[in-house]
Protein backbone atom coordinates (compact mmCIF):
# COMPACT_ATOMS: atom_id res chain seq x y z
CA UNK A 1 6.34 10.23 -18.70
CA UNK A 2 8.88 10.35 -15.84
CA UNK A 3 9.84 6.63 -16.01
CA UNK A 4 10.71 7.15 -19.78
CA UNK A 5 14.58 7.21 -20.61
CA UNK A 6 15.53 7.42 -24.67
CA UNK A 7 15.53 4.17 -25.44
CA UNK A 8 13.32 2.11 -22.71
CA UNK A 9 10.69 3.36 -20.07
CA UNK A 10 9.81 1.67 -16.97
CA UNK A 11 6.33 0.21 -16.48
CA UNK A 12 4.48 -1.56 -13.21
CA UNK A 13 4.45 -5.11 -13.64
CA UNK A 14 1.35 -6.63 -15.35
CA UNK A 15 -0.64 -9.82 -15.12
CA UNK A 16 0.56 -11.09 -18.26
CA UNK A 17 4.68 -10.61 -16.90
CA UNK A 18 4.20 -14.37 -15.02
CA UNK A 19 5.40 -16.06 -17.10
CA UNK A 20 8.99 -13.85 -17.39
CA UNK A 21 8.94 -12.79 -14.17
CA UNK A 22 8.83 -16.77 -13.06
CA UNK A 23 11.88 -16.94 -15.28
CA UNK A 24 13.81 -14.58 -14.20
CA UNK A 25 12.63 -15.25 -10.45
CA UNK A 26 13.69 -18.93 -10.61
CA UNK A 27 16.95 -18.67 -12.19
CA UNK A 28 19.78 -20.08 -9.85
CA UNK A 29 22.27 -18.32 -11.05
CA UNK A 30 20.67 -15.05 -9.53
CA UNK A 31 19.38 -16.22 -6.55
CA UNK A 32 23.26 -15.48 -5.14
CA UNK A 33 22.15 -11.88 -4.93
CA UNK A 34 19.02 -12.37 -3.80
CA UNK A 35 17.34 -14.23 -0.30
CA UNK A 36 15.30 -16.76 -2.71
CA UNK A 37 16.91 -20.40 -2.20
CA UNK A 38 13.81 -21.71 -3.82
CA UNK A 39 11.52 -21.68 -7.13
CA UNK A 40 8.55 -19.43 -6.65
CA UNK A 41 4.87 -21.22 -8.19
CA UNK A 42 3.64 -19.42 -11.12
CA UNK A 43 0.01 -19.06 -8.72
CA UNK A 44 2.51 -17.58 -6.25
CA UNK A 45 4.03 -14.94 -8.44
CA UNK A 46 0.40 -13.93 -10.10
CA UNK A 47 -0.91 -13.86 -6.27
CA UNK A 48 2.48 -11.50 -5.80
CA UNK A 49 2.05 -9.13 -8.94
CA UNK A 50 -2.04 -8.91 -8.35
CA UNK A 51 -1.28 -7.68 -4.26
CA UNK A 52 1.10 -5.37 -4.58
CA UNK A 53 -0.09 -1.62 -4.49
CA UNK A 54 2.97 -0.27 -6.42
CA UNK A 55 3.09 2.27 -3.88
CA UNK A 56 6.34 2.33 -2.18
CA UNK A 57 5.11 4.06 0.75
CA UNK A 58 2.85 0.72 1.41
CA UNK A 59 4.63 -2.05 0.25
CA UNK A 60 8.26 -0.80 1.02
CA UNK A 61 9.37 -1.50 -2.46
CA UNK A 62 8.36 -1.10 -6.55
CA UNK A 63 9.35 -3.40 -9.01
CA UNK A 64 8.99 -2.28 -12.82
CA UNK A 65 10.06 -4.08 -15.73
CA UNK A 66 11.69 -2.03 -18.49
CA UNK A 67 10.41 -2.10 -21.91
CA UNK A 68 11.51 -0.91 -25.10
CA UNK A 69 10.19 2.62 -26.29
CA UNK A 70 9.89 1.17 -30.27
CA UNK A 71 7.88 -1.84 -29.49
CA UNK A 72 7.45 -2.32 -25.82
CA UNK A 73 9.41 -5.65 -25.70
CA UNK A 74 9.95 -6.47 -22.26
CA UNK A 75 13.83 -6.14 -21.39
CA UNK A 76 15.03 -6.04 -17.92
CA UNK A 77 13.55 -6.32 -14.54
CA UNK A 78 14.06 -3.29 -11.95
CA UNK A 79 13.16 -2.67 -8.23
CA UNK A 80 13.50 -0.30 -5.33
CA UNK A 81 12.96 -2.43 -2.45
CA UNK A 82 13.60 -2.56 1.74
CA UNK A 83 12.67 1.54 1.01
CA UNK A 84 13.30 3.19 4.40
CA UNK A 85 10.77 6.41 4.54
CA UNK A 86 12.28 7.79 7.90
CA UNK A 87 15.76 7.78 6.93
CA UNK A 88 15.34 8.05 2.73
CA UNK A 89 17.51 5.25 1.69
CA UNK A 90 16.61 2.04 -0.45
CA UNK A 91 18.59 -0.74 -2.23
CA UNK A 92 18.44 -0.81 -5.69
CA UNK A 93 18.67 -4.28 -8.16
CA UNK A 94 18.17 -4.36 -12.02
CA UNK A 95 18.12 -7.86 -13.91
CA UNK A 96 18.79 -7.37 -17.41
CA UNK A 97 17.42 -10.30 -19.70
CA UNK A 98 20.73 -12.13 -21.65
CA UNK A 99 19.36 -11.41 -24.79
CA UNK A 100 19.66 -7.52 -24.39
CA UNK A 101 23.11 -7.28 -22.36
CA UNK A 102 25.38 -5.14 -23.73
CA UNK A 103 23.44 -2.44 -25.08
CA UNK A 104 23.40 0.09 -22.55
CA UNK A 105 19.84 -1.18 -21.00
CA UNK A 106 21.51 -1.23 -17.58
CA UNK A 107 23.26 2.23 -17.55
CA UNK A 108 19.86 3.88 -18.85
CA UNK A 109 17.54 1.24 -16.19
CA UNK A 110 19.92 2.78 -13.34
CA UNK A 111 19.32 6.50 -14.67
CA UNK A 112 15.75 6.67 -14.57
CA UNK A 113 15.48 4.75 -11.29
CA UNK A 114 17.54 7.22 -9.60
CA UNK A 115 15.61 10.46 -11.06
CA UNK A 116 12.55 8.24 -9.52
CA UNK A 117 13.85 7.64 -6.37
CA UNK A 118 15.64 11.46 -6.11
CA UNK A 119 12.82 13.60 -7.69
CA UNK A 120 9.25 11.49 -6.75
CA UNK A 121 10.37 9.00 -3.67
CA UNK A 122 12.80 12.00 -2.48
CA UNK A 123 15.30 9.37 -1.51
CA UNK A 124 18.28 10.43 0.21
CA UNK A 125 20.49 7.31 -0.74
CA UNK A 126 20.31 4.56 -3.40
CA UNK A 127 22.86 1.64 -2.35
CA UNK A 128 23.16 -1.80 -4.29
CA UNK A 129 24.93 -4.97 -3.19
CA UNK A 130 26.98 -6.65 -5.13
CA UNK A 131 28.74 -9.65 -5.83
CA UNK A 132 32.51 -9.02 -5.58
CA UNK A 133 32.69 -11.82 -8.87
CA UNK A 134 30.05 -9.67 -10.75
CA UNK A 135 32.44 -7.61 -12.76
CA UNK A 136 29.35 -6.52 -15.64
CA UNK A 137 27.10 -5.22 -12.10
CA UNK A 138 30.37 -3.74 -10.64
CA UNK A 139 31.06 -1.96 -14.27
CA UNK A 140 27.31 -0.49 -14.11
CA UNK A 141 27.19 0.82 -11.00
CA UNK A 142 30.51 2.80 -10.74
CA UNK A 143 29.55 3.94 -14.20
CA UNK A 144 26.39 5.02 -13.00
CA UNK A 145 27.73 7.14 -10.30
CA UNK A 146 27.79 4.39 -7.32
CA UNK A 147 30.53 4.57 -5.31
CA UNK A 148 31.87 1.61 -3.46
CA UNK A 149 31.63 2.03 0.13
CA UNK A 150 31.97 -1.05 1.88
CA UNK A 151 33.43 -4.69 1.56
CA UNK A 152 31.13 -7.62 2.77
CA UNK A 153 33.16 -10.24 3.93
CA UNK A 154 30.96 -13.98 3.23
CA UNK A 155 28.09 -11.65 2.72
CA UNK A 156 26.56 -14.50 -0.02
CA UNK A 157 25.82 -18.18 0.47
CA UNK A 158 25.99 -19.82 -3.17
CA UNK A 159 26.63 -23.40 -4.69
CA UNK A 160 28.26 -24.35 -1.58
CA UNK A 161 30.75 -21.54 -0.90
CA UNK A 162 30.15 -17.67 0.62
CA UNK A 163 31.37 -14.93 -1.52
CA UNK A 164 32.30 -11.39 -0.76
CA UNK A 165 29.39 -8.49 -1.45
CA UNK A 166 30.45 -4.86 -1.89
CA UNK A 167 28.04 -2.31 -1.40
CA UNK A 168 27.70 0.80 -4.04
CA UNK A 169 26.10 3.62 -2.67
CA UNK A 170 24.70 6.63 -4.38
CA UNK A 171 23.85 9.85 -2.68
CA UNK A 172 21.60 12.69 -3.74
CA UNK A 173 22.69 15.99 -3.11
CA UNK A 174 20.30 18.46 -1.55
């Protein structure tokens, strides 16, 4: 299996993921990092999961949620979205649940997206943004190979204040 790291694999989201997904979807604290301002319906996210294709050529994005290779226990949340075909770049985002931060879920999440995006998707460029506050996101991405490659000025919009946003970029060589 391709998506499969040595500890977690990657899997396409499934109607029974609602309930998690509406979780993780509708927490405040991440919308920051994200364009939602608003709680998505539960009929809205189970309309969401049953349309998409999970083929990043149609919908422009894949969203997997990472599961445990022992007992397939749901664990983190990844995507590839606003995938660019012509020009073979796409911005990465990984939401690890708070119960399993700290354990390397990240790090290994981030590998096996990029050996996606490089070896099926044939992505040129992988690029994340950032909150400049998120020190545990900044951590995983430089560790991961990310450079940081640009400083977004008021990028964010969050409990009543804009924030900075860096941008971490990884490129595939040839």
């Amino acid at each position: 299996m391709l998506l499969k790291g040595d500890n977690i694999h990657l899997r396409a989201l499934e109607p029974e993921d609602v309930e998690i997904f509406a979780k993780i979807e509708n927490e405040p604290e991440l919308w920051a990092c994200s364009s939602t301002n608003v709680p998505y319906s539960r009929f809205a996210i189970r309309n969401f999961i049953s349309s998409t294709s999970n083929d990043i050529y149609a919908d422009k994005q894949v969203r997997l949620v990472a599961c445990r290779n022992t007992d397939d226990v749901a664990v983190a949340f990844a995507d590839i979205t606003d995938f660019d075909p012509r020009h073979k770049h796409a911005q990465v985002g990984i939401v690890v649940f708070p119960d399993h931060r700290k354990h390397g879920i990240g790090g290994e999440v981030l590998d096996i997206l990029g050996e996606y995006a490089r070896r099926v998707v044939d992505l040129h460029v992988l690029y994340a943004l950032v909150a400049k506050s998120n020190e545990a996101s900044r951590r995983l991405f430089a560790s991961g190979g990310y450079k940081e490659v640009a400083l977004l000025p008021q990028w964010l919009f969050s409990e009543g204040k804009y924030c900075d946003a860096l941008v971490f970029e990884k490129i595939f060589s040839d």
